[in-house]
N, C-alpha and C. Protein backbone atom coordinates (compact mmCIF):
# COMPACT_ATOMS: atom_id res chain seq x y z
N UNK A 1 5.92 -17.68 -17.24
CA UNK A 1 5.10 -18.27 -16.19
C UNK A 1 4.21 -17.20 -15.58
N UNK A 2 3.20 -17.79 -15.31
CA UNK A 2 1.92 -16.64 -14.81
C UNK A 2 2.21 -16.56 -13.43
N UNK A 3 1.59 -15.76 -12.78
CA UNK A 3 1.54 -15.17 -11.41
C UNK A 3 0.96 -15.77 -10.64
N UNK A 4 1.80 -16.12 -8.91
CA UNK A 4 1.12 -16.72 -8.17
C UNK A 4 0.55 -16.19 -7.05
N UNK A 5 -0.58 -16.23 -6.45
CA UNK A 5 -1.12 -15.67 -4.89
C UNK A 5 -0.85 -17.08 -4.19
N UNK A 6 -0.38 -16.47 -3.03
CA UNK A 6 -0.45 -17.19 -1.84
C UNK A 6 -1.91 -17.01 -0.90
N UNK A 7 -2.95 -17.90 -1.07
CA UNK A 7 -4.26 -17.84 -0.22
C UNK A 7 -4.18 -17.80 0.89
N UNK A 8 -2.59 -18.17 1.66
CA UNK A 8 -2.95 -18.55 2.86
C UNK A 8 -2.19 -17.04 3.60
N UNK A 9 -1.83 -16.00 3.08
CA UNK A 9 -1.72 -14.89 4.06
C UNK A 9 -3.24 -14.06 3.10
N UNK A 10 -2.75 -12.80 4.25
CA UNK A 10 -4.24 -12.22 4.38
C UNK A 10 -4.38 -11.67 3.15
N UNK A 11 -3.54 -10.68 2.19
CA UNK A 11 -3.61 -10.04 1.04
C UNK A 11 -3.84 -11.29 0.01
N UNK A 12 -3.36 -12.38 -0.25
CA UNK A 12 -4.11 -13.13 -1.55
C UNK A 12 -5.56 -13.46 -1.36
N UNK A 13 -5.72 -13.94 0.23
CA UNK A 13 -6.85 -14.45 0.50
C UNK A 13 -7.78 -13.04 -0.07
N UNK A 14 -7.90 -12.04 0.57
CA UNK A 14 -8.81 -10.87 0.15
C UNK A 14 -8.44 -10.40 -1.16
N UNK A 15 -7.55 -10.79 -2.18
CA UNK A 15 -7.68 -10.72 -2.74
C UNK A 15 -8.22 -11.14 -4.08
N UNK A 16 -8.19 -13.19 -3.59
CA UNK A 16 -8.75 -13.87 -4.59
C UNK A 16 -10.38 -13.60 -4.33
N UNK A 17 -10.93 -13.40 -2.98
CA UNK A 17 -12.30 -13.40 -2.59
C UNK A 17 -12.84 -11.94 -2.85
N UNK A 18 -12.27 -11.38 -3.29
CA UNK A 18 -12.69 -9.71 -3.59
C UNK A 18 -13.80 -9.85 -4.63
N UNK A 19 -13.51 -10.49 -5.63
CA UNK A 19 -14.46 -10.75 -6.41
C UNK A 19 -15.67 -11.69 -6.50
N UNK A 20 -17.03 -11.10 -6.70
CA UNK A 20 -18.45 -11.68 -6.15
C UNK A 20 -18.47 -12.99 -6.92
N UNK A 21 -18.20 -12.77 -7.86
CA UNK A 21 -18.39 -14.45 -8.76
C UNK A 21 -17.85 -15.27 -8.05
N UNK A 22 -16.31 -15.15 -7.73
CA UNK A 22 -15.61 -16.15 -6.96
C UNK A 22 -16.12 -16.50 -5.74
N UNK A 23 -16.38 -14.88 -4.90
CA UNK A 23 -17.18 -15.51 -3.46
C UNK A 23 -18.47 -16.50 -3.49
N UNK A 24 -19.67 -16.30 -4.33
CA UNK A 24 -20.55 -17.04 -4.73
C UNK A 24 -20.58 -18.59 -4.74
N UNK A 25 -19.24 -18.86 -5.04
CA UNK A 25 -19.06 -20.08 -6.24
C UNK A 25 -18.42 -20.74 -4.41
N UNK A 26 -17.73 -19.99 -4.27
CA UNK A 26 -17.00 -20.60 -2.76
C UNK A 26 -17.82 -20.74 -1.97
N UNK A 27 -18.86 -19.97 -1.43
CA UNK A 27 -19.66 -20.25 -0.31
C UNK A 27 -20.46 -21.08 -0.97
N UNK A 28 -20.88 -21.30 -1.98
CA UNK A 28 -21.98 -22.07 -2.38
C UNK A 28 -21.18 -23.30 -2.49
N UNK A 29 -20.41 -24.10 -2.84
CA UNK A 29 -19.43 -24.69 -2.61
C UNK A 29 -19.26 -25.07 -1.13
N UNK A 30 -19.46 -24.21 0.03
CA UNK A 30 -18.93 -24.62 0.87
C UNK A 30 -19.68 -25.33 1.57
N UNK A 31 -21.36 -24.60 1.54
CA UNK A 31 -22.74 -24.18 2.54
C UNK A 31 -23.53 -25.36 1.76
N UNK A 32 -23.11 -26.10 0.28
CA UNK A 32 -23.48 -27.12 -0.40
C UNK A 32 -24.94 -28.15 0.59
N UNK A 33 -25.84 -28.00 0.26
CA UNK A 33 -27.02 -28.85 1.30
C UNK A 33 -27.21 -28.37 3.04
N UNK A 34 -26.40 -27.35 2.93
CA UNK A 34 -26.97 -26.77 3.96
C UNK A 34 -27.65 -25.54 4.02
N UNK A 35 -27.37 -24.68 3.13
CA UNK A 35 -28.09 -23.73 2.79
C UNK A 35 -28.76 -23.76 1.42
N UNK A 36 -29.82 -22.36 1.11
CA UNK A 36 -30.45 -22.16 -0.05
C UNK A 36 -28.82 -21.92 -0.80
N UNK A 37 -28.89 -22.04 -1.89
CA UNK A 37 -28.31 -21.47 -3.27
C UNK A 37 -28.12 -20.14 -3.10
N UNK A 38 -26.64 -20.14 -3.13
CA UNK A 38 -26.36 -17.54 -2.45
C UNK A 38 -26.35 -17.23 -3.79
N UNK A 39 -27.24 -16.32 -4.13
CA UNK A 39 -27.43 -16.10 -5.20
C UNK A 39 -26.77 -14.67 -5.46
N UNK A 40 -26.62 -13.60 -4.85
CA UNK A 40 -25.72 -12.22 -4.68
C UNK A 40 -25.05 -12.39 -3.35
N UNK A 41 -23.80 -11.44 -3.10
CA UNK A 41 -23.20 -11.79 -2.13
C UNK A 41 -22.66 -9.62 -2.40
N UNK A 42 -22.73 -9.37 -1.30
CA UNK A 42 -22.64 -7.94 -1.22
C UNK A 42 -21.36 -7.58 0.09
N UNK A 43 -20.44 -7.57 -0.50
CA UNK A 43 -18.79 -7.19 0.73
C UNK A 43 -19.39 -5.63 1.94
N UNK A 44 -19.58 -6.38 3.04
CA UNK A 44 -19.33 -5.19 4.59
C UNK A 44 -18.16 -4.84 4.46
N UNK A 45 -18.23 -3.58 5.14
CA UNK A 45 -16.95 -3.21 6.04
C UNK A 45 -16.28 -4.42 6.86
N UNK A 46 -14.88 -4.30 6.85
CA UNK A 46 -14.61 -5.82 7.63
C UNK A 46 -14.01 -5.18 9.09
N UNK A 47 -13.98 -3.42 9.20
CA UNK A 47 -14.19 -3.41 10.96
C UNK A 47 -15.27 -3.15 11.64
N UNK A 48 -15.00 -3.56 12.33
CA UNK A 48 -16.45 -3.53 13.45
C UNK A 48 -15.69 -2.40 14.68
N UNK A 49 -16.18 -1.63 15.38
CA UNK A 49 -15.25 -0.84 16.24
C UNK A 49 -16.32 -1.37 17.50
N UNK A 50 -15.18 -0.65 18.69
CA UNK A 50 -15.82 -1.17 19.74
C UNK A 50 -16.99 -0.60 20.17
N UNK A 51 -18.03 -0.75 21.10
CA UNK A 51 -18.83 -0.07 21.76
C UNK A 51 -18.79 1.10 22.70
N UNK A 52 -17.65 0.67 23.40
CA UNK A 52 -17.23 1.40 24.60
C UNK A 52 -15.30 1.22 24.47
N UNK A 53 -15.33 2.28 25.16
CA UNK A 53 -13.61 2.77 24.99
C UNK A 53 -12.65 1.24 25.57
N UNK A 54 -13.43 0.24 26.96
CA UNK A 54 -13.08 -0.54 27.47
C UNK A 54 -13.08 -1.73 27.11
N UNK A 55 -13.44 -2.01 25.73
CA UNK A 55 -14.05 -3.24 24.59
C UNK A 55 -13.58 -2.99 23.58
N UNK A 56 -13.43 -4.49 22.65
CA UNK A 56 -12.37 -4.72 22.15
C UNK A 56 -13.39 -4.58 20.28
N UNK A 57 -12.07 -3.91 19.58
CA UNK A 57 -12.66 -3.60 18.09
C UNK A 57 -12.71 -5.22 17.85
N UNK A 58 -12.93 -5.26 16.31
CA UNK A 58 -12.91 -6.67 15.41
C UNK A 58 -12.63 -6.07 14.16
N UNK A 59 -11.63 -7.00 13.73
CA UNK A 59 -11.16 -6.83 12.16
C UNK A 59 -11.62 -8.03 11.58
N UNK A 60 -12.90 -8.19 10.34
CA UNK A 60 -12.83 -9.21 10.25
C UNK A 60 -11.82 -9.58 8.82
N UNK A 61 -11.67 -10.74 8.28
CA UNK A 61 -10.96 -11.13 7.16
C UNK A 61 -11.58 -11.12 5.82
N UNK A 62 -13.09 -11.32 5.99
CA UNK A 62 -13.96 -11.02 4.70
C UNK A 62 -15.18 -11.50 5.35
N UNK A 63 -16.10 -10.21 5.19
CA UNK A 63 -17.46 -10.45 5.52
C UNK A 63 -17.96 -10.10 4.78
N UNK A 64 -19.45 -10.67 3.97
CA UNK A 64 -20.33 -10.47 3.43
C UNK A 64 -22.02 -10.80 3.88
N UNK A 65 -22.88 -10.34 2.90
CA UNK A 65 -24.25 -10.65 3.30
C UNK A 65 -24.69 -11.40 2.33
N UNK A 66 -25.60 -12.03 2.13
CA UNK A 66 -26.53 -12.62 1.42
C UNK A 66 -27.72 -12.39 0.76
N UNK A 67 -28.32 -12.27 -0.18
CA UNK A 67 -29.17 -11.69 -0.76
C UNK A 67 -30.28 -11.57 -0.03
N UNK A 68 -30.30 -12.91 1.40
CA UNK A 68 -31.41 -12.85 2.22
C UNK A 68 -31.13 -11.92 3.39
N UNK A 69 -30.14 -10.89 3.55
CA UNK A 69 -29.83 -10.30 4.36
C UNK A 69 -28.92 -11.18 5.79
N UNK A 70 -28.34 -12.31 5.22
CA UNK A 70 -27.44 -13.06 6.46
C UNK A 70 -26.39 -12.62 6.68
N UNK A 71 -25.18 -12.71 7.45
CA UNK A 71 -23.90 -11.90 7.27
C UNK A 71 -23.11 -13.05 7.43
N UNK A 72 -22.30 -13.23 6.58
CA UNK A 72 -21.58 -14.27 6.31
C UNK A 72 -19.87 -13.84 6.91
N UNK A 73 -19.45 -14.45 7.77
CA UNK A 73 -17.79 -14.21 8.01
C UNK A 73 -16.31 -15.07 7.86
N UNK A 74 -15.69 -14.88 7.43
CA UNK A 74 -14.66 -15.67 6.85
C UNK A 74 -13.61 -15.50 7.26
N UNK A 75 -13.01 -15.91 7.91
CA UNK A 75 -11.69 -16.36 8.73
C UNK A 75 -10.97 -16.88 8.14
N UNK A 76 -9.70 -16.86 7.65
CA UNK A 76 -8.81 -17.85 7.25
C UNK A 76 -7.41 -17.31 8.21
N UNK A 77 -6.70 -18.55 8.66
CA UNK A 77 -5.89 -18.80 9.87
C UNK A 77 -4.84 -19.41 9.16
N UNK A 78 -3.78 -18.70 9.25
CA UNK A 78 -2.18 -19.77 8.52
C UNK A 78 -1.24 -20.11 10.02
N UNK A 79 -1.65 -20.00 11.11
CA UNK A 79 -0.75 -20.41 12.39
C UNK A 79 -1.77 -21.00 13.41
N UNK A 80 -1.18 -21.57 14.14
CA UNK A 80 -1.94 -21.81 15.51
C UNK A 80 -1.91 -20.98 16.34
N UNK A 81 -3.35 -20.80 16.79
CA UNK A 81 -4.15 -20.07 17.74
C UNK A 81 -4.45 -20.54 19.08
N UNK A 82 -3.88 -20.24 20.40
CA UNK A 82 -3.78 -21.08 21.29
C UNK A 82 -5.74 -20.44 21.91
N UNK A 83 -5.94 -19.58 21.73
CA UNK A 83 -7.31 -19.30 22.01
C UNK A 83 -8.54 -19.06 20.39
N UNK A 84 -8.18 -19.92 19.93
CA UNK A 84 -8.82 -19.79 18.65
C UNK A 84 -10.40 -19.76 18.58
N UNK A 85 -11.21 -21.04 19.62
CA UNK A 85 -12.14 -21.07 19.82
C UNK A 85 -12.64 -19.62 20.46
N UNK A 86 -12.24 -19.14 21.41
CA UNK A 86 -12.80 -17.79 21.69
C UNK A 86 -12.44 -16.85 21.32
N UNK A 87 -11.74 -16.16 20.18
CA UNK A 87 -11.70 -15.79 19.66
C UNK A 87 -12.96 -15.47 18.08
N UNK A 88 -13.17 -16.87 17.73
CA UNK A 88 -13.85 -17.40 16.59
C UNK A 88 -15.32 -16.97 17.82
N UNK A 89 -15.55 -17.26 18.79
CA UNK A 89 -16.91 -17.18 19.14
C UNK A 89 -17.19 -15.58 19.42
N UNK A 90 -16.20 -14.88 19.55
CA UNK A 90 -16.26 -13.24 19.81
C UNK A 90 -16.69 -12.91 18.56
N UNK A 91 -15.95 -13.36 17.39
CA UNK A 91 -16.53 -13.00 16.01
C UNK A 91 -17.91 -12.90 15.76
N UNK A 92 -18.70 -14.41 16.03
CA UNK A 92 -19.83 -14.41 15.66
C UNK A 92 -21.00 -13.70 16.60
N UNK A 93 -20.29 -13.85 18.29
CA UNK A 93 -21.25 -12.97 18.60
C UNK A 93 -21.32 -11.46 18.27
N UNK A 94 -20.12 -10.54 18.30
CA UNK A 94 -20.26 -9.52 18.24
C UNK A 94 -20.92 -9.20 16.77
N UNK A 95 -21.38 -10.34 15.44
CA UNK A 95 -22.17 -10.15 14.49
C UNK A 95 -23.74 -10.36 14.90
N UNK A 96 -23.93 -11.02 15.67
CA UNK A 96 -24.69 -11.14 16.84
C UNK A 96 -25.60 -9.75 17.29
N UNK A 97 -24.27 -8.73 18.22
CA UNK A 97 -24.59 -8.33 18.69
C UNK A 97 -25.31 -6.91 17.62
N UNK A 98 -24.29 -7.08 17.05
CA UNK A 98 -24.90 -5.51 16.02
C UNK A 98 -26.49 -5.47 15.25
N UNK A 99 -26.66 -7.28 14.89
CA UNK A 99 -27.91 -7.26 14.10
C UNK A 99 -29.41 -7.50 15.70
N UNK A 100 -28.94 -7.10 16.58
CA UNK A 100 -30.08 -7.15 17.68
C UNK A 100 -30.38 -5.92 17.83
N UNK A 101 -31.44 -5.78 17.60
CA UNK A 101 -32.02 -3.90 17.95
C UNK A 101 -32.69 -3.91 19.51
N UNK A 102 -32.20 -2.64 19.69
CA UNK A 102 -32.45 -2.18 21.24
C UNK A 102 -33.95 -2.10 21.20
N UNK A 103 -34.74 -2.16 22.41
CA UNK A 103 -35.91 -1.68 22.96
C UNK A 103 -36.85 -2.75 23.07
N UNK A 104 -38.29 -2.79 22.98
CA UNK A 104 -39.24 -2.99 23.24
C UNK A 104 -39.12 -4.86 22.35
N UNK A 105 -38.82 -5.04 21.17
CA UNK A 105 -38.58 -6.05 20.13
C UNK A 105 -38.00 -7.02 20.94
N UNK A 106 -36.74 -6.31 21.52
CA UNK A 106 -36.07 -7.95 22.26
C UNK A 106 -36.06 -7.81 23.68
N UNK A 107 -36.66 -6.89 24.56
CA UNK A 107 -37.21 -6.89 25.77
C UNK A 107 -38.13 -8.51 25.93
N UNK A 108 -39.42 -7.98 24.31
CA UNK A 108 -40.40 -9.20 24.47
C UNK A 108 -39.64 -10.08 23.74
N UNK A 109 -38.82 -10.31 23.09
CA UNK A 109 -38.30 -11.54 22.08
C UNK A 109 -39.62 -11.72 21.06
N UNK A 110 -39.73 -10.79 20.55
CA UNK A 110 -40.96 -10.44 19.38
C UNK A 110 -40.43 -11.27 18.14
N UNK A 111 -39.23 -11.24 17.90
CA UNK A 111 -38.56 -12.26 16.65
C UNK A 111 -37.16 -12.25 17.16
N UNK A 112 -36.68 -13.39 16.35
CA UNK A 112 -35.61 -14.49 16.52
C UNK A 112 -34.70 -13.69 16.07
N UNK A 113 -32.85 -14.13 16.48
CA UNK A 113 -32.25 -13.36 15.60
C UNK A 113 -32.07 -13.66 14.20
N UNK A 114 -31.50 -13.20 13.65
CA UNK A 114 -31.29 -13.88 11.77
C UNK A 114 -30.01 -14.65 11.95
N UNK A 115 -29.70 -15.59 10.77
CA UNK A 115 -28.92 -16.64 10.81
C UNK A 115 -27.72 -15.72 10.73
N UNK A 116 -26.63 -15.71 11.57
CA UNK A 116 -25.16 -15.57 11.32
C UNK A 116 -24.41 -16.72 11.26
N UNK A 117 -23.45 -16.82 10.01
CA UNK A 117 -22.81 -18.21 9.42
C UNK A 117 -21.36 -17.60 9.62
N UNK A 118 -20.86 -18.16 10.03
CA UNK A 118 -18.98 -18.19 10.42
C UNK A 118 -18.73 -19.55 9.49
N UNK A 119 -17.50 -19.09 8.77
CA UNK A 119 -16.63 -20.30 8.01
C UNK A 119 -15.12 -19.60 8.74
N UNK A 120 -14.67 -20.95 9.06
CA UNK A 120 -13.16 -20.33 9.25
C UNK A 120 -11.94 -21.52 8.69
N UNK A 121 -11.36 -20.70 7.63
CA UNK A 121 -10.18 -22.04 7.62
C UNK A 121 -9.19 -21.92 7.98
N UNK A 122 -8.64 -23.50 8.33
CA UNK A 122 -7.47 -23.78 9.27
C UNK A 122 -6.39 -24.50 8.28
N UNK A 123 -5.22 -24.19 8.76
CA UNK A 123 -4.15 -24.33 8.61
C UNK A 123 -4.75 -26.64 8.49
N UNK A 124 -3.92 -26.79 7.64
CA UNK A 124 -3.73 -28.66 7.55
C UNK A 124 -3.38 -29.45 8.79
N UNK A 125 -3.77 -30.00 9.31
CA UNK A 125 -2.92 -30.91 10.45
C UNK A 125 -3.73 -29.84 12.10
N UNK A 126 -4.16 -29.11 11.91
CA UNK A 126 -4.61 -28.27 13.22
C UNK A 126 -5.87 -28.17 13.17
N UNK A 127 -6.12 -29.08 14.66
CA UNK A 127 -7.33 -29.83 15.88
C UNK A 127 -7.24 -28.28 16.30
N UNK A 128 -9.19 -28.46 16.61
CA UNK A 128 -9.33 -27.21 17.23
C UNK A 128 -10.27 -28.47 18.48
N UNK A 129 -9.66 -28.06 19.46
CA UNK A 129 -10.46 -28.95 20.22
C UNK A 129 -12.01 -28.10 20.99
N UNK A 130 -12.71 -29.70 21.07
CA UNK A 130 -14.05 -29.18 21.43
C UNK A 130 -14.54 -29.10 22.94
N UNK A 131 -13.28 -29.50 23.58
CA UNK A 131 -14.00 -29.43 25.29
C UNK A 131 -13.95 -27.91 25.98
């Protein structure tokens, strides 16, 4: 009998998604009519460290970019998260925050930020509520 990964802790998950073919096929799969067709997919660093000694790092679970330069982040969750929503929104801003350049550009809001896409999966049977 062949070998099994478990997707739903963190080492199978990074490990089945380690590879670009597979990531490709998944996000394109996922982003299906909502986005262009990801045609390369290029793996970040998945820490982010803090700014200041008083602010909090980020580990993410698998981040990548897009051939159009988007940063794509991937969450996968095997328990309930009693603060999941803010948590999940710290993610995307602090991807947010890194692709905004200081000075004169977003003083005037000279251009928009670029698309940051969060996928996160959840455990079966677990409501993330929206109020």
């Amino acid at each position: 009998m062949g070998k099994c990964i478990d997707l739903r802790c963190d080492f199978g998950f990074k490990y089945c998604l380690s590879d670009e073919i597979i990531m490709k096929s998944f996000l394109n799969a996922i982003l299906e009519r909502d986005e262009d067709t990801i045609t390369s997919v290029q793996f970040e660093n998945e820490e982010m460290p803090a700014s200041l000694k008083s602010k909090r790092s980020v580990t993410f679970d698998r981040l990548c970019t897009t051939d159009k330069g988007d940063p794509i982040l991937i969450e996968m969750q095997n328990s309930c998260q009693k603060y999941f929503k803010t948590r999940a929104n710290f993610y995307v801003y602090k991807l947010m925050d890194n692709k905004i350049s200081k000075g004169l550009k977003w003083i005037k809001m000279e251009e928009d930020i670029s698309k940051v896409i969060g996928i996160y999966i959840l455990p079966t049977g677990w409501l993330v509520s929206t109020k």
